[in-house]
PDB file of N, CA and C in Angstrom:
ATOM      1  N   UNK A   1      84.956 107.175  91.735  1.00  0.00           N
ATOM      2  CA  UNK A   1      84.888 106.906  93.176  1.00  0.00           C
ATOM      3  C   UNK A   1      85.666 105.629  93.508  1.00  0.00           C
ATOM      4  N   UNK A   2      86.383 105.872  94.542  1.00  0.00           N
ATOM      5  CA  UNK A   2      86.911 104.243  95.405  1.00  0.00           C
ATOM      6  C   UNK A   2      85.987 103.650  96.030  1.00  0.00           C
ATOM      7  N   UNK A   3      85.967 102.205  95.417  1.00  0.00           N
ATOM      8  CA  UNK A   3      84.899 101.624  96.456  1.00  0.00           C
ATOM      9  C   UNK A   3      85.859 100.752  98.035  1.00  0.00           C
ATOM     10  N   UNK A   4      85.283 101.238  98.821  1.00  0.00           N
ATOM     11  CA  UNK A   4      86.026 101.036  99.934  1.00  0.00           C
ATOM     12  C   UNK A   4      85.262  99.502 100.852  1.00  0.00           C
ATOM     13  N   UNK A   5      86.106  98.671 101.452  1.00  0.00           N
ATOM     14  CA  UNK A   5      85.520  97.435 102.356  1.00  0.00           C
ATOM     15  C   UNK A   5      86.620  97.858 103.478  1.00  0.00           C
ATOM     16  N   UNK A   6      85.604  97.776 104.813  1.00  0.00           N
ATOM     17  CA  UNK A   6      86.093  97.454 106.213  1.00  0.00           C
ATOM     18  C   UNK A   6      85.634  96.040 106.880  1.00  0.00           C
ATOM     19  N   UNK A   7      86.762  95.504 106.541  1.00  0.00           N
ATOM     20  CA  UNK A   7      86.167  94.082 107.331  1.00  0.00           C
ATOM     21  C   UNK A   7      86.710  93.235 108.833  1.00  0.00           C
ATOM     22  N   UNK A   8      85.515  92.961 109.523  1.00  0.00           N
ATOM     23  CA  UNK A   8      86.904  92.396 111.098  1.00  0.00           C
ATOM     24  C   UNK A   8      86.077  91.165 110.899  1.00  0.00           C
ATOM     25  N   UNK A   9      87.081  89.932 111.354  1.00  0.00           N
ATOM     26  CA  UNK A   9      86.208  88.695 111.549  1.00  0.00           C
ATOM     27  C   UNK A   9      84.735  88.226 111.773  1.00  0.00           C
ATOM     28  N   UNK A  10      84.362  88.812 112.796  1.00  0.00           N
ATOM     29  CA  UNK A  10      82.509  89.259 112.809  1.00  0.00           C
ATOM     30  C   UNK A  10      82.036  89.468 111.638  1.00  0.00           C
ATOM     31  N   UNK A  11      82.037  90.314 111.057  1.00  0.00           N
ATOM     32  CA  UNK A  11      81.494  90.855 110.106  1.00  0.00           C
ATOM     33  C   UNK A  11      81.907  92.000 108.647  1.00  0.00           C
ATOM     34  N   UNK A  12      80.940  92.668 108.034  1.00  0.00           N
ATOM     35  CA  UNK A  12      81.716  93.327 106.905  1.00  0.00           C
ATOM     36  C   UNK A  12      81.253  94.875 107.547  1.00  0.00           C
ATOM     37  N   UNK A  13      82.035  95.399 107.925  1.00  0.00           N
ATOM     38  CA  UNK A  13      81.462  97.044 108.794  1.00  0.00           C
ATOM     39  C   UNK A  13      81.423  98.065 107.649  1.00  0.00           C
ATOM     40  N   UNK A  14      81.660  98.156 106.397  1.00  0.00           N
ATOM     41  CA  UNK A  14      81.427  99.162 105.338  1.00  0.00           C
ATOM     42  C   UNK A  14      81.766  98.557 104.270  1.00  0.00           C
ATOM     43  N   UNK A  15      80.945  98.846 103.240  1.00  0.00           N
ATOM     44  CA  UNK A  15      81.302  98.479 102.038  1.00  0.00           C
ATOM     45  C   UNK A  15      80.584 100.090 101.105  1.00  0.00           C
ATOM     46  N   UNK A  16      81.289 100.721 100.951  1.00  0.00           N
ATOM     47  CA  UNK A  16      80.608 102.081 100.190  1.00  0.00           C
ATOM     48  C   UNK A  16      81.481 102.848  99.273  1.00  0.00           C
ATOM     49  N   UNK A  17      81.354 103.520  98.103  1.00  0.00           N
ATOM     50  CA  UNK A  17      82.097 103.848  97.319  1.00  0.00           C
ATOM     51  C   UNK A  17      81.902 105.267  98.207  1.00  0.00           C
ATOM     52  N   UNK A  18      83.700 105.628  98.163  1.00  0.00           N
ATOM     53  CA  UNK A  18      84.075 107.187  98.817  1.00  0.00           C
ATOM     54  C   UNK A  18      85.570 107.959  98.180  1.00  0.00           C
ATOM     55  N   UNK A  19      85.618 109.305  98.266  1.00  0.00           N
ATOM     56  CA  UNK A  19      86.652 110.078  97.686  1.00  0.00           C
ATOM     57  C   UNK A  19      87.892 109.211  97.776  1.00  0.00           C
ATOM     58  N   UNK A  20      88.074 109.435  99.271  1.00  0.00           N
ATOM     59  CA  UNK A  20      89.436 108.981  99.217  1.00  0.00           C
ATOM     60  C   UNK A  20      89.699 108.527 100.642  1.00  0.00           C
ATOM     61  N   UNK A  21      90.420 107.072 101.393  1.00  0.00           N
ATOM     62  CA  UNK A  21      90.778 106.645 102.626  1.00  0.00           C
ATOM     63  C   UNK A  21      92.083 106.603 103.047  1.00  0.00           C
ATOM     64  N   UNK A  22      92.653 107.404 104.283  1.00  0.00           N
ATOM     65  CA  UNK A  22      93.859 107.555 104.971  1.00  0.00           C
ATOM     66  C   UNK A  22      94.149 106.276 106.070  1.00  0.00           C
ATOM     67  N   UNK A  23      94.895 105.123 105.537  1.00  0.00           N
ATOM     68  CA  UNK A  23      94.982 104.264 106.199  1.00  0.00           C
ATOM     69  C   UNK A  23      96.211 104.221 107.057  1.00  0.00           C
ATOM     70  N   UNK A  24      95.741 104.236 107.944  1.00  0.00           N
ATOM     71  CA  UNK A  24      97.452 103.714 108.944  1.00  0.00           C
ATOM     72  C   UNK A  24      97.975 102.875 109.256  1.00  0.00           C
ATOM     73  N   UNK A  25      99.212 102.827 108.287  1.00  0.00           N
ATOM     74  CA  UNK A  25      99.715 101.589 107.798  1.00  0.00           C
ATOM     75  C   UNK A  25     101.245 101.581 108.839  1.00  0.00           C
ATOM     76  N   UNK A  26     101.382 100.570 109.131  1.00  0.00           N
ATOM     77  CA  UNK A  26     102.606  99.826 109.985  1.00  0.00           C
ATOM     78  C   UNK A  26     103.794 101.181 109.417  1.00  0.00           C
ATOM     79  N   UNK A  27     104.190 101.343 108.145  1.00  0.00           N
ATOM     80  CA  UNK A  27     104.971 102.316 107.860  1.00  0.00           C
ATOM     81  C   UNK A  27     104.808 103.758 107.897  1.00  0.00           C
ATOM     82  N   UNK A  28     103.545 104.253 108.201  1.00  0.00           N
ATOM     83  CA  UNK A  28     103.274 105.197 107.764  1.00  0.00           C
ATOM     84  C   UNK A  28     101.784 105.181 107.195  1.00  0.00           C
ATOM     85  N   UNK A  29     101.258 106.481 107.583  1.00  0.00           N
ATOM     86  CA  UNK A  29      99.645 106.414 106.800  1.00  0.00           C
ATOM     87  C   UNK A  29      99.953 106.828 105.565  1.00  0.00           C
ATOM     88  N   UNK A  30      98.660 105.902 104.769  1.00  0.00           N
ATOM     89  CA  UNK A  30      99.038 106.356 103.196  1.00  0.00           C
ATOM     90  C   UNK A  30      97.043 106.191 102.640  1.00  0.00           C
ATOM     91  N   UNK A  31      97.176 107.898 101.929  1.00  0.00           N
ATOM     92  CA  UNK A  31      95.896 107.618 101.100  1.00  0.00           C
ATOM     93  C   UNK A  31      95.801 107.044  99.937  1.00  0.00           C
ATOM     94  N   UNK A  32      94.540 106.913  99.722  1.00  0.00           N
ATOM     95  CA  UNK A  32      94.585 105.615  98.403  1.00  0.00           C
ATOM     96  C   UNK A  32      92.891 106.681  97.915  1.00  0.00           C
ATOM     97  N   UNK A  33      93.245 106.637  96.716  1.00  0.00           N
ATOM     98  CA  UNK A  33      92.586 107.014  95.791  1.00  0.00           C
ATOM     99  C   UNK A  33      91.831 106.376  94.777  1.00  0.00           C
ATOM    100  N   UNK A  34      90.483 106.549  93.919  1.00  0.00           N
ATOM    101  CA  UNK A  34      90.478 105.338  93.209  1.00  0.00           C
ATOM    102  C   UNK A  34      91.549 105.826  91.805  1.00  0.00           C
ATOM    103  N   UNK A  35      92.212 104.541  91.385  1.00  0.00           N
ATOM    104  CA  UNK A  35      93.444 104.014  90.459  1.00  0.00           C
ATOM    105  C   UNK A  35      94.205 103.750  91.436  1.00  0.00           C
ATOM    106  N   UNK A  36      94.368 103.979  92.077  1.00  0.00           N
ATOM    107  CA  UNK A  36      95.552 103.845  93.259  1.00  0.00           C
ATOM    108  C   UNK A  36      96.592 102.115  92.806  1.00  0.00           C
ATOM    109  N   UNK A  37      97.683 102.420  92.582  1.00  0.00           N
ATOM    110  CA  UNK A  37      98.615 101.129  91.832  1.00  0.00           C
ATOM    111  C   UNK A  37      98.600 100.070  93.060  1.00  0.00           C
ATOM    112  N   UNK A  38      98.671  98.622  92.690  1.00  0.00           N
ATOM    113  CA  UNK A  38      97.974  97.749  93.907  1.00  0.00           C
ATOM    114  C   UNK A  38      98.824  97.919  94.895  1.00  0.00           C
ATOM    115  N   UNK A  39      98.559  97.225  95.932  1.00  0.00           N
ATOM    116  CA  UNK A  39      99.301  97.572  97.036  1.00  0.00           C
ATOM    117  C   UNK A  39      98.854  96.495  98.513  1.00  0.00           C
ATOM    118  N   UNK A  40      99.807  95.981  98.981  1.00  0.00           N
ATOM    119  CA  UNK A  40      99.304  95.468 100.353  1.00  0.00           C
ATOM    120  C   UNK A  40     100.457  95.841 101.459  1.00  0.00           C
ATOM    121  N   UNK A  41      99.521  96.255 102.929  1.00  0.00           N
ATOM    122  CA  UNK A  41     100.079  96.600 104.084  1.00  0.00           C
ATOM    123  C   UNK A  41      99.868  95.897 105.227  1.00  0.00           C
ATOM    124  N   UNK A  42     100.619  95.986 105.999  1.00  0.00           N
ATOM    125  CA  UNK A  42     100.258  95.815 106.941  1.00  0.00           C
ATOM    126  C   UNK A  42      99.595  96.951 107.813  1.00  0.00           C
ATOM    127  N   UNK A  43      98.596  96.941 108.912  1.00  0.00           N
ATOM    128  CA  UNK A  43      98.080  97.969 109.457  1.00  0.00           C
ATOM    129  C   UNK A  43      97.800  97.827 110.963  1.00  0.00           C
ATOM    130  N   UNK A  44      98.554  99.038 111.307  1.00  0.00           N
ATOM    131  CA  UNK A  44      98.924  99.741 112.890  1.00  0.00           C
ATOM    132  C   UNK A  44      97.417  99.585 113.428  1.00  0.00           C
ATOM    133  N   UNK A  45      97.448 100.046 115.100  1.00  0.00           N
ATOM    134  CA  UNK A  45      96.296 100.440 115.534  1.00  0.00           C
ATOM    135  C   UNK A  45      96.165 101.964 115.026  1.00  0.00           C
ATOM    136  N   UNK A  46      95.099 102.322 115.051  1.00  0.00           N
ATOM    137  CA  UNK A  46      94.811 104.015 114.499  1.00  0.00           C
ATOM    138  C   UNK A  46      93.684 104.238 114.234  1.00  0.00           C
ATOM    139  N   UNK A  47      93.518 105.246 113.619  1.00  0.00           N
ATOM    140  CA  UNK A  47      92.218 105.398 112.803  1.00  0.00           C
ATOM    141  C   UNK A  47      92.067 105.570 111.430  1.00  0.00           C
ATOM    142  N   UNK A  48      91.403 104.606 110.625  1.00  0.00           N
ATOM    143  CA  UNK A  48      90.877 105.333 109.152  1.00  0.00           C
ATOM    144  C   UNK A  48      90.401 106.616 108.891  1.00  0.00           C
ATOM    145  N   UNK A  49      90.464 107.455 108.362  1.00  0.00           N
ATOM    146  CA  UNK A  49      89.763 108.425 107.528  1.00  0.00           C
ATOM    147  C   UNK A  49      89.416 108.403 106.402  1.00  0.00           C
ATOM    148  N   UNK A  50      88.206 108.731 106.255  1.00  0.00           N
ATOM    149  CA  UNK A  50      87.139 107.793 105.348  1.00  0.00           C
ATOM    150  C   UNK A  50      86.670 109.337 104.760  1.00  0.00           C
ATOM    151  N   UNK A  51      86.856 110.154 103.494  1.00  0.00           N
ATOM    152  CA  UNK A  51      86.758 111.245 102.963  1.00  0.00           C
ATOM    153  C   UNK A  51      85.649 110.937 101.738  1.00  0.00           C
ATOM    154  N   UNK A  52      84.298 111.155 101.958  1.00  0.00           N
ATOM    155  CA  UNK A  52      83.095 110.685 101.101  1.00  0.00           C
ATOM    156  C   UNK A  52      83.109 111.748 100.176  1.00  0.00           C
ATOM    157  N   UNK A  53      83.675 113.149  99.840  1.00  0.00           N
ATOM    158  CA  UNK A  53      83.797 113.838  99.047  1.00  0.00           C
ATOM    159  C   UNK A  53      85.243 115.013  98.939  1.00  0.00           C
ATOM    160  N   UNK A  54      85.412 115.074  97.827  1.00  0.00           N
ATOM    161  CA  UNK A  54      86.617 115.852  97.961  1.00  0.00           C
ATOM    162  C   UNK A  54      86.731 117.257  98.670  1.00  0.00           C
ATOM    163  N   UNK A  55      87.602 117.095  99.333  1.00  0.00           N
ATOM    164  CA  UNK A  55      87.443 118.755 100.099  1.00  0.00           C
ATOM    165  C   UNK A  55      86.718 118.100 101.726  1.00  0.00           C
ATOM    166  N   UNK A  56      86.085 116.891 101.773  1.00  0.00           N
ATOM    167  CA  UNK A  56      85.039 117.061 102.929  1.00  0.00           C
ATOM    168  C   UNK A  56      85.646 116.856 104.124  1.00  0.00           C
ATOM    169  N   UNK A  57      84.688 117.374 104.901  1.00  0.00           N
ATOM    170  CA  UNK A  57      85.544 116.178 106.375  1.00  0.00           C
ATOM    171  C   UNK A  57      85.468 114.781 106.445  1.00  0.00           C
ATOM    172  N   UNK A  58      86.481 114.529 106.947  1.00  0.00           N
ATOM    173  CA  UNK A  58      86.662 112.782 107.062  1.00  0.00           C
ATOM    174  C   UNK A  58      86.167 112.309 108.590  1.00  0.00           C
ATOM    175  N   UNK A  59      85.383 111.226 107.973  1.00  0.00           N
ATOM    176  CA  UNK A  59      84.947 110.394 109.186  1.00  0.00           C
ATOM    177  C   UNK A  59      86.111 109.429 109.936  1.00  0.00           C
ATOM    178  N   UNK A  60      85.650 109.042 111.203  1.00  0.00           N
ATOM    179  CA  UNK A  60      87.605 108.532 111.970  1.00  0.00           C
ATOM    180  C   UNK A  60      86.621 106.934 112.056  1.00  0.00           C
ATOM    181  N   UNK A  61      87.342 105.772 111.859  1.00  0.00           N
ATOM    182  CA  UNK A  61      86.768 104.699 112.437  1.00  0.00           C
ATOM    183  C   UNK A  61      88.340 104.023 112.931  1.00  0.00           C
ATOM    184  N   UNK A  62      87.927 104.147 114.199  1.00  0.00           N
ATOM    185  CA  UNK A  62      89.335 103.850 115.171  1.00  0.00           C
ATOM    186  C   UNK A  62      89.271 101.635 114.415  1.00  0.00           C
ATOM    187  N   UNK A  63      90.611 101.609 114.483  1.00  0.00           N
ATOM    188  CA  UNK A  63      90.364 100.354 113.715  1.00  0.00           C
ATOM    189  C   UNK A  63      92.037  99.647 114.767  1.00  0.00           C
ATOM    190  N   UNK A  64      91.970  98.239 115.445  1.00  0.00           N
ATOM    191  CA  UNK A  64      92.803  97.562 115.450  1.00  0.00           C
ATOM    192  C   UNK A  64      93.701  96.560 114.762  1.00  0.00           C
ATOM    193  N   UNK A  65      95.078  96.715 114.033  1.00  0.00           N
ATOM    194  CA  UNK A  65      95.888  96.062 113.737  1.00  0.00           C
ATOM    195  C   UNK A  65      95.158  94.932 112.351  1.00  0.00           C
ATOM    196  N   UNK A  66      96.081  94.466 111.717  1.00  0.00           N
ATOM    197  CA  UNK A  66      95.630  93.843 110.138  1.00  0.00           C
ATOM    198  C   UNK A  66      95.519  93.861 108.992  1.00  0.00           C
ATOM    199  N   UNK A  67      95.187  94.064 107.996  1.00  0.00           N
ATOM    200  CA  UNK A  67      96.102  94.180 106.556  1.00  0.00           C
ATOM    201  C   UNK A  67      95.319  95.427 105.610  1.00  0.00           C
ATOM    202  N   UNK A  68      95.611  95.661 104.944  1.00  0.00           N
ATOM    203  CA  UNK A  68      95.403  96.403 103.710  1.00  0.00           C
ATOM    204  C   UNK A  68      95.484  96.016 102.193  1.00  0.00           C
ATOM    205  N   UNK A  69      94.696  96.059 101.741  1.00  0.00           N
ATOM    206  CA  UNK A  69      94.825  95.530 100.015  1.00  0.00           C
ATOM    207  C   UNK A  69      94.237  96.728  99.292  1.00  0.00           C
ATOM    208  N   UNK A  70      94.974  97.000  98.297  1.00  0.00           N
ATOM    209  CA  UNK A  70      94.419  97.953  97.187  1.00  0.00           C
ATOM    210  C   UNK A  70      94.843  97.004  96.192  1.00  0.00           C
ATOM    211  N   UNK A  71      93.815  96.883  94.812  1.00  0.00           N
ATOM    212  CA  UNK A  71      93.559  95.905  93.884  1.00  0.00           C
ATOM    213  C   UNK A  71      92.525  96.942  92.624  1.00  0.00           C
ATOM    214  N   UNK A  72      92.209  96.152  91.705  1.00  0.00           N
ATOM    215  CA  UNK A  72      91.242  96.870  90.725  1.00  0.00           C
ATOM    216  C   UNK A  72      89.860  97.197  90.918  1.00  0.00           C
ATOM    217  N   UNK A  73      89.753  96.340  92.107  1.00  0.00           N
ATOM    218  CA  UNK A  73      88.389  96.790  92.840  1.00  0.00           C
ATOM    219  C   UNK A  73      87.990  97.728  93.518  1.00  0.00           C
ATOM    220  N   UNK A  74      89.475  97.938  94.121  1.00  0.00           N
ATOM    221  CA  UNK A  74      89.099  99.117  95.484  1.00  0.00           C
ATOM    222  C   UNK A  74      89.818  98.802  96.504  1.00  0.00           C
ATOM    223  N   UNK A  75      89.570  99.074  97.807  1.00  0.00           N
ATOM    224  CA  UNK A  75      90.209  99.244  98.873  1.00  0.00           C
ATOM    225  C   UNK A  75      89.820  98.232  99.433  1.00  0.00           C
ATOM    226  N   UNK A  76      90.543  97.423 100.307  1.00  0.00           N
ATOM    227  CA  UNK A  76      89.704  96.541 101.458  1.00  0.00           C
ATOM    228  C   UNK A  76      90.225  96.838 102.757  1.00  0.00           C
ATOM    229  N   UNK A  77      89.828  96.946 103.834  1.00  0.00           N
ATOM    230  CA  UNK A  77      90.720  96.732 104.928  1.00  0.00           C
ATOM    231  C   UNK A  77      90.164  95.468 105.958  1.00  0.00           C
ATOM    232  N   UNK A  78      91.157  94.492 106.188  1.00  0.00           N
ATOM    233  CA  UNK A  78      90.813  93.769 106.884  1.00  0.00           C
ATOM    234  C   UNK A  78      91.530  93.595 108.417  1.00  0.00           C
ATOM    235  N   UNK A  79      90.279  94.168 109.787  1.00  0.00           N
ATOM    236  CA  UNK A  79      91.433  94.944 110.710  1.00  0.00           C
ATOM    237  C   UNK A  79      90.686  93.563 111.755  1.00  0.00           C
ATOM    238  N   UNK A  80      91.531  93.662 112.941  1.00  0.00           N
ATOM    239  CA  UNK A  80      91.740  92.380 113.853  1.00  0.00           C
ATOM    240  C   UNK A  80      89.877  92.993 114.454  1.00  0.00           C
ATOM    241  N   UNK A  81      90.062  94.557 114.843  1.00  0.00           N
ATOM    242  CA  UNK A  81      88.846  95.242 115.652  1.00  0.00           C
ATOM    243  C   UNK A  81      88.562  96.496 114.672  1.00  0.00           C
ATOM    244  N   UNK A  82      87.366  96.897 114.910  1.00  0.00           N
ATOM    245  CA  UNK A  82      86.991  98.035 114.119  1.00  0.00           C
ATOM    246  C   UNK A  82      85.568  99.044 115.287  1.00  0.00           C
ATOM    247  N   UNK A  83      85.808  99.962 115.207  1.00  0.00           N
ATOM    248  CA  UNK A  83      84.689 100.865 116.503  1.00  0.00           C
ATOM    249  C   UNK A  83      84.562 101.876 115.673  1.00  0.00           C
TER     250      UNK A  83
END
């Protein structure tokens, strides 16, 4: 499993291990898997998709502008707004 972090200044809005997250990144959305090779983005307004099992439906968390890190830990996203 990827363990996934959504974080906006306020606060930490998810921290949960899930399949797999579709981030929308300044270039292009890109999923990240767990191994996923490291990686940092910048990130568009959009929405995450947050896929808690393979095959499942993905949850949308509309998220404003701010970065992306993939590392050995997992995913982080750190967005300006998050709803």
């Amino acid at each position: 499993m990827l363990h996934f972090e959504l974080v906006t200044p306020e606060k930490l809005v998810r921290s949960e291990d899930v399949y797999m997250v579709v981030v929308p990144g300044t270039e292009g959305d890109f999923g990240v898997l767990e191994g996923h090779a490291p990686l940092m983005s910048t990130v568009r307004d959009g929405a995450l998709s947050v896929y808690r099992t393979e095959g499942g439906q993905p949850e949308t968390i509309a998220i404003q502008g701010g970065f992306a890190e993939v590392n050995a830990k997992g995913l982080t996203v750190l967005a300006e707004r998050a709803a």
